[in-house]
Protein backbone atom coordinates (compact mmCIF):
# COMPACT_ATOMS: atom_id res chain seq x y z
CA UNK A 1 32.15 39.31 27.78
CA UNK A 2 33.48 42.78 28.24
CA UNK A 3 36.83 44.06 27.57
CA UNK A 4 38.51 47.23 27.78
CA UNK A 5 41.35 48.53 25.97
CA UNK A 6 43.68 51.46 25.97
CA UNK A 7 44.80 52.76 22.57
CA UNK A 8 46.90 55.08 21.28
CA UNK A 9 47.49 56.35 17.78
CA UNK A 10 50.64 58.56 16.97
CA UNK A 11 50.98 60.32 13.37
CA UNK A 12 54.75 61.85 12.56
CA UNK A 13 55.56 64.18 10.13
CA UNK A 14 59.06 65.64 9.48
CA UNK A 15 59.31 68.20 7.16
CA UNK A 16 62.70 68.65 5.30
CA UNK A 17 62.05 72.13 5.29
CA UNK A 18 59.55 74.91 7.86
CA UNK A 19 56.16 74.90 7.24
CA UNK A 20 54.48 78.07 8.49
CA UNK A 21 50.80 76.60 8.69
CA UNK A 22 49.64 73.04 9.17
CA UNK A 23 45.73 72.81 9.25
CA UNK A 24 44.29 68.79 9.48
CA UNK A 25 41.33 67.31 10.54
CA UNK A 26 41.32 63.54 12.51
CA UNK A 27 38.82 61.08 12.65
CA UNK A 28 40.84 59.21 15.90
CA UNK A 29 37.99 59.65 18.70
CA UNK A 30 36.05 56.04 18.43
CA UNK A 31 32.53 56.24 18.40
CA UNK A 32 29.97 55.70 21.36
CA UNK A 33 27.74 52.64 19.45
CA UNK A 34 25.68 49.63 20.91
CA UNK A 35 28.59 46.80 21.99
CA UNK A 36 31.11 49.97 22.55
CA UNK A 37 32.01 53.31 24.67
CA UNK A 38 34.54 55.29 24.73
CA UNK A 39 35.26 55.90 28.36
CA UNK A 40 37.94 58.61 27.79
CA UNK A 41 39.90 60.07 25.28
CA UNK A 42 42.07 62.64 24.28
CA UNK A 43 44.08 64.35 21.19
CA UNK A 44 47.33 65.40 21.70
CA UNK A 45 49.14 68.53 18.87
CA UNK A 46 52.58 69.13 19.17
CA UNK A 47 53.51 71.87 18.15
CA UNK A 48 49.85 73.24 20.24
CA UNK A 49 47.69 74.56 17.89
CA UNK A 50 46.71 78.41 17.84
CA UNK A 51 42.72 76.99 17.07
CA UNK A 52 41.20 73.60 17.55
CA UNK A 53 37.65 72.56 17.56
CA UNK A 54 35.64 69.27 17.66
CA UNK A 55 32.36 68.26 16.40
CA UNK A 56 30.50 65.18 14.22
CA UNK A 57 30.91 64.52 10.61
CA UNK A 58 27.87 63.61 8.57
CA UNK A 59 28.04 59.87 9.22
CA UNK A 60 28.28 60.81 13.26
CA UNK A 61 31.73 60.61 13.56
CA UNK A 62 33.67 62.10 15.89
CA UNK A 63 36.21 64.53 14.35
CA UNK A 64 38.69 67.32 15.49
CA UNK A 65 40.21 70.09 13.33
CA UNK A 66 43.16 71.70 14.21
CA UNK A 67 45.66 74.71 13.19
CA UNK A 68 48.92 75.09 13.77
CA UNK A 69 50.35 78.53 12.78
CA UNK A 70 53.95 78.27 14.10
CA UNK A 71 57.00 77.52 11.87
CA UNK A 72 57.83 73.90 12.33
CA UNK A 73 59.25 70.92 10.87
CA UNK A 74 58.06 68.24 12.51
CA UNK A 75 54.39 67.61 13.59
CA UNK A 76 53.40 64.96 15.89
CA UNK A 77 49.39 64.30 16.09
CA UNK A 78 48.37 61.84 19.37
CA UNK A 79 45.34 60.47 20.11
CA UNK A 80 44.85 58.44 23.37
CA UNK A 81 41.58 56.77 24.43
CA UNK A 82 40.25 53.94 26.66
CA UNK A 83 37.30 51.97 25.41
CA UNK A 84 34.28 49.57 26.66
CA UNK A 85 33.26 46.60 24.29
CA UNK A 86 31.00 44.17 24.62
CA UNK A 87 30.20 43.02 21.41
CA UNK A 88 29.17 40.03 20.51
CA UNK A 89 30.35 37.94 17.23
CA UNK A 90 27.16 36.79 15.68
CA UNK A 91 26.27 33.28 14.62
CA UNK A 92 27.06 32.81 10.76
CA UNK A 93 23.97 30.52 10.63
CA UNK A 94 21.86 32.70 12.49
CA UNK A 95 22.14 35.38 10.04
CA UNK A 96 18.89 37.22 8.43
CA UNK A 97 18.17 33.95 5.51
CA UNK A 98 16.01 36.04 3.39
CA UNK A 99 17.33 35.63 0.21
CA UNK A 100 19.85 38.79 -1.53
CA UNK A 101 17.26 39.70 -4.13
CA UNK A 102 14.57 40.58 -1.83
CA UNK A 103 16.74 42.02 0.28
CA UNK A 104 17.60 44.69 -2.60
CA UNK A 105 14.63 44.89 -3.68
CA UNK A 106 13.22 46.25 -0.07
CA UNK A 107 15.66 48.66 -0.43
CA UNK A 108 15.05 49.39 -4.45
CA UNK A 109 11.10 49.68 -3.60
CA UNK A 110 11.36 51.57 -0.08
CA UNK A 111 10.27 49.12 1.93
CA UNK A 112 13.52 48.28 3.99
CA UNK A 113 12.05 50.24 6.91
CA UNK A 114 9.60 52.63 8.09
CA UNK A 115 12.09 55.19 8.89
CA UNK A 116 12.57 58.06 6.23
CA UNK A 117 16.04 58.77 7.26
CA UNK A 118 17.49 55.40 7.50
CA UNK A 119 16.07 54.72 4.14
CA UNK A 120 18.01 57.74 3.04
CA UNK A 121 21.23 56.38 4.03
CA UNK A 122 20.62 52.80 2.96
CA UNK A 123 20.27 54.09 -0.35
CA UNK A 124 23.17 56.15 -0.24
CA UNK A 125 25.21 52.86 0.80
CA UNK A 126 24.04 51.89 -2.75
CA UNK A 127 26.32 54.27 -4.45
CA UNK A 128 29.54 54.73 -5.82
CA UNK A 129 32.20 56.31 -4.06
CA UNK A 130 35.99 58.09 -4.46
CA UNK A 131 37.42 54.05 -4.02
CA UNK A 132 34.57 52.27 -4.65
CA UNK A 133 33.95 51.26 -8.50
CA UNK A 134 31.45 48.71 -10.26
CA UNK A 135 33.00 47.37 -12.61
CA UNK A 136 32.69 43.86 -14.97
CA UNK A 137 35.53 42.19 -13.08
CA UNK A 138 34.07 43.06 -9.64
CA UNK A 139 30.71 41.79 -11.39
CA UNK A 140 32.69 38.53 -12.39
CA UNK A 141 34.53 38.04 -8.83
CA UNK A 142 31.12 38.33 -7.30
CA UNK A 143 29.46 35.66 -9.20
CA UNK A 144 30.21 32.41 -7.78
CA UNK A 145 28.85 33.88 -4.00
CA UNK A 146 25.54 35.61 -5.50
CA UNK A 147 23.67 32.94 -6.52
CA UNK A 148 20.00 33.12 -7.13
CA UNK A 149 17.74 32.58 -3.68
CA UNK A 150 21.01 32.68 -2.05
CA UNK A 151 20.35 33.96 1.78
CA UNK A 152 21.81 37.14 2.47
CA UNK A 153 23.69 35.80 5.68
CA UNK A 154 25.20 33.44 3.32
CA UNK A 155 26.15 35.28 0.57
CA UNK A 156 28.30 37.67 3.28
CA UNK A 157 30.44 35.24 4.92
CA UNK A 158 31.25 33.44 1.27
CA UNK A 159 32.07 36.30 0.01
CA UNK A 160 34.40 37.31 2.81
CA UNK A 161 35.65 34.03 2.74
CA UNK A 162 37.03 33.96 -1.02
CA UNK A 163 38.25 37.56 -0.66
CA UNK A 164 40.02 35.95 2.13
CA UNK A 165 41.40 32.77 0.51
CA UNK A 166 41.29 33.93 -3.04
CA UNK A 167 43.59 36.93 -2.70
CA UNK A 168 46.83 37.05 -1.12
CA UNK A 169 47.60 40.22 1.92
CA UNK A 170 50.78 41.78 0.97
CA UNK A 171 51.70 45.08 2.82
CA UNK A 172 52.59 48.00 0.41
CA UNK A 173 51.28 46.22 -2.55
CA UNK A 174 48.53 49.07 -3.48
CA UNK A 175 47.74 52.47 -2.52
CA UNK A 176 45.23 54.07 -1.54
CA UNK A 177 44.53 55.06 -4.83
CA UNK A 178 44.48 51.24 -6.14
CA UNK A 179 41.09 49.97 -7.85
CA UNK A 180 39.54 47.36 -7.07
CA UNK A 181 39.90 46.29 -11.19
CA UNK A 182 43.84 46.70 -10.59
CA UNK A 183 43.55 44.72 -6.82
CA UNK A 184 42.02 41.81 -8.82
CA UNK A 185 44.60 41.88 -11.87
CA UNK A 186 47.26 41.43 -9.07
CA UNK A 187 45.34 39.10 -6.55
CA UNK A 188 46.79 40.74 -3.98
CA UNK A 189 46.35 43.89 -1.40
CA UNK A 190 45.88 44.98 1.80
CA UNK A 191 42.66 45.69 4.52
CA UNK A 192 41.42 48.65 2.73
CA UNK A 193 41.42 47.07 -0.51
CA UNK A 194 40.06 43.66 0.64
CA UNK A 195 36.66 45.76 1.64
CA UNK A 196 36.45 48.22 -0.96
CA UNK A 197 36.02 45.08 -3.24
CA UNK A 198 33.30 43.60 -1.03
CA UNK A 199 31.65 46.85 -0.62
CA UNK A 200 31.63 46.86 -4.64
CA UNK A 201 30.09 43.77 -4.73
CA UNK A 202 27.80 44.19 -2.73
CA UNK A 203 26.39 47.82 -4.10
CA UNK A 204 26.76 46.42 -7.65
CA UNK A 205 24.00 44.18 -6.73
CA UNK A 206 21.72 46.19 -5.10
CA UNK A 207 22.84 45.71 -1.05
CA UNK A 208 23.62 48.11 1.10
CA UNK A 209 27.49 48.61 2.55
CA UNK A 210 29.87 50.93 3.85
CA UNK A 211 33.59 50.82 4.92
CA UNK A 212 34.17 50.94 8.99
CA UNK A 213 37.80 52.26 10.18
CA UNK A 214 38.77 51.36 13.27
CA UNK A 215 41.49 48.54 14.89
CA UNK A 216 41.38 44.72 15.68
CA UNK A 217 43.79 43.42 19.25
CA UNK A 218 46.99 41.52 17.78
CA UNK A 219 48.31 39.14 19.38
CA UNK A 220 51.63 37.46 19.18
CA UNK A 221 52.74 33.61 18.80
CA UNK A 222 52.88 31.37 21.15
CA UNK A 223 55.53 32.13 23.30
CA UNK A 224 56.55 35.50 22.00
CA UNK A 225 55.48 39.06 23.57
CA UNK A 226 53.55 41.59 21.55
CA UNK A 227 55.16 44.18 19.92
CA UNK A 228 54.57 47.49 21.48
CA UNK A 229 53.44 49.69 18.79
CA UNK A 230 53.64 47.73 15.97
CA UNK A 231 49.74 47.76 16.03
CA UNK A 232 47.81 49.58 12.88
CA UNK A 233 44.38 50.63 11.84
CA UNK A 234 41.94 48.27 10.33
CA UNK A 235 39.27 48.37 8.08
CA UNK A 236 36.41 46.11 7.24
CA UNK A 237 32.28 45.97 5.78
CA UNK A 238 29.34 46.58 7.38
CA UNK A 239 26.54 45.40 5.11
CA UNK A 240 22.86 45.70 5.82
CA UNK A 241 20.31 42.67 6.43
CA UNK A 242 16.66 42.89 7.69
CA UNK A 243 16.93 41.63 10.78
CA UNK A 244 20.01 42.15 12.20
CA UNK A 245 20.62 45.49 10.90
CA UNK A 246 23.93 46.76 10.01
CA UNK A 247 26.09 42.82 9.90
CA UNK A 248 30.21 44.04 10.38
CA UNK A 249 32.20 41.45 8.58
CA UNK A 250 36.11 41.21 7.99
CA UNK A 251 36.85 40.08 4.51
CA UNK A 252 40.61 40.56 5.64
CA UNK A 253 40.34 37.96 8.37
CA UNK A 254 38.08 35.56 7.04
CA UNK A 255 35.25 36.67 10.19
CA UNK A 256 32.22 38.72 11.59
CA UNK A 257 33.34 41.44 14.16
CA UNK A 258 33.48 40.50 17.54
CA UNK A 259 34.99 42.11 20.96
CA UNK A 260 38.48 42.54 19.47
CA UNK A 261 37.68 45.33 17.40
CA UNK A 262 37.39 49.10 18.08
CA UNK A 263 35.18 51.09 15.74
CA UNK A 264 36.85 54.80 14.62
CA UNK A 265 34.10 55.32 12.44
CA UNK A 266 32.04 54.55 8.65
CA UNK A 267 31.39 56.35 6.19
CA UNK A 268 31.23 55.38 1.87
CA UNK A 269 35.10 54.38 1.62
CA UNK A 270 38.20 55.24 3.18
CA UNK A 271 37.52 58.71 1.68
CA UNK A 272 35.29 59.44 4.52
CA UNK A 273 37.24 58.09 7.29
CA UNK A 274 41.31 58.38 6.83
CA UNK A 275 42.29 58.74 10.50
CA UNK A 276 44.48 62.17 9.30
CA UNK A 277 44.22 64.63 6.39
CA UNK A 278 45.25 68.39 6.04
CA UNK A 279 47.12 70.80 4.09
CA UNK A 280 50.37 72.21 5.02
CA UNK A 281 52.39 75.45 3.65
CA UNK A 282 55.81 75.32 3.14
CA UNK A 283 58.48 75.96 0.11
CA UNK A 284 60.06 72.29 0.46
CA UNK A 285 58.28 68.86 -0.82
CA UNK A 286 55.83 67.37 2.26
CA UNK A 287 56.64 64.11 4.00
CA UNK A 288 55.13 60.66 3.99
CA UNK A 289 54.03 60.12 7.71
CA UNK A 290 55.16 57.74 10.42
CA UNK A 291 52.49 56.09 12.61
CA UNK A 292 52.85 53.77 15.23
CA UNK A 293 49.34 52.14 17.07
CA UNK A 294 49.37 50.32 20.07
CA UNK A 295 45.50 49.18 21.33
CA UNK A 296 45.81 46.67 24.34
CA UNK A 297 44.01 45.71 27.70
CA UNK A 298 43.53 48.60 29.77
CA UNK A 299 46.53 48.72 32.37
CA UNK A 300 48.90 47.31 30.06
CA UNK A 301 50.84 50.83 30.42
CA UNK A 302 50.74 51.26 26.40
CA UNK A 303 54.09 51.66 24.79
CA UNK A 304 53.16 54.81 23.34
């Protein structure tokens, strides 16, 4: 099944006092992969920048920088695009069953692949990261789903599965600063934090993962229409498994990424991907930014 969606991502910054320059850089263009396409897309700057320029990150993201050089004190970053999926959800029991400690070891010994350069970055999805810590209590959390000969397909959906059941989601519980040692003293946290621990867990024993940004579809109870722009960005783990390559898995919803889902981008942790980051000048204190999402079938006339 293919479905296309329209989505639209607005950032809004007021500024209690001018700022002369405002320079950022957005990761908001989603990425052309197997199972998606962006069709069309576009980034809208108000105030219009005096320089902008486009071009892919290091992980092959898509990315924009921009510079706005007139006073201003409010800045209003849009990005519109319409996108193609077609990707399929996988079969939980027809993931790769070679067990997790051969699948590190490939890795460890340099026999995941043939490929010099994919090597490269499996090993650097071994590593720690700005958010991503291995610590005792990640080691201790991960336990009970890393047992020994345990099949690597099975070892990712339990461990999504107790991240899922085992910790509560609470909006504006953590930051984006939070650890994954403070998430599991408070059992509770949001998307981001809910796959920066299974990313942990996962590099602390030896298995390849990264963080993917991106969005998942809402939709609304029974009965009751969607709220227009009340949508948000998502984040969840792609983990690598000979065989099927690069598995995406939602610890946050308890599933394995299907045609619901539109991929921003991956990189080591949210670090890599936050869909906005800059520096402004100005003599007052900045401002926390507004965003509203809205990602819905194409010809839904987004709210936005």
């Amino acid at each position: 099944m293919t479905r296309t969606y329209d989505l639209v991502h607005r950032t809004t910054y007021a500024y209690p006092q001018p700022v002369t320059d405002s320079y950022g850089r957005t990761t908001l263009t989603p990425r052309d992969v197997p199972g998606q396409a962006c069709l069309a897309t576009a980034l809208e700057i108000d105030p219009a920048p005096a320089d902008t320029a486009a071009h892919v990150d290091y992980f092959g993201n898509r990315t924009t920088y921009f510079g706005v050089t007139e006073p201003h004190t409010r800045l209003v970053v849009t990005s519109r695009s319409t996108i193609e999926v077609s990707r399929a959800q996988p079969e939980p029991d027809r993931l790769p069953t070679m067990p997790w400690e051969e699948v590190a070891e490939s890795v460890r010994d340099g026999v995941a692949t043939v490929d010099e350069h994919a090597l490269v970055r499996l090993r650097e999805a071994l590593l720690p990261s700005p958010h991503v810590s291995r610590t005792r209590s990640v080691r201790d959390f991960a336990a009970p789903s890393l047992t020994p000969g345990r099949p690597i397909g099975e070892v990712l959906v339990d461990l999504a599965h107790r991240i899922r059941t085992e910790l509560t989601y609470r909006s504006g519980s953590t930051t984006v600063h939070t650890t994954q040692d403070q998430l599991l003293a408070q059992r509770a946290g949001v998307c981001q934090d809910f796959a920066h621990l299974m990313i942990a867990a996962l590099r602390l024993h030896g298995l390849p993962a990264r963080y993917s940004s991106g969005y998942i579809e809402t939709r609304p109870p029974a009965g009751r229409e969607k709220l227009r722009g009340a949508d948000a960005s998502h984040a969840w783990v792609s983990a690598w498994a000979p065989g099927a390559g690069w598995v995406e898995i939602d610890p946050t919803n308890d599933q394995l990424v299907d045609d619901r889902y539109v991929l921003l981008g991956w990189g080591r942790d949210y670090h890599d991907v936050p869909p906005l980051r800059g520096v402004i000048f100005t003599e007052g204190r900045g401002a926390h930014p507004s965003v509203q999402v809205d990602l819905v079938p194409a010809g839904s006339d987004p709210f936005l």
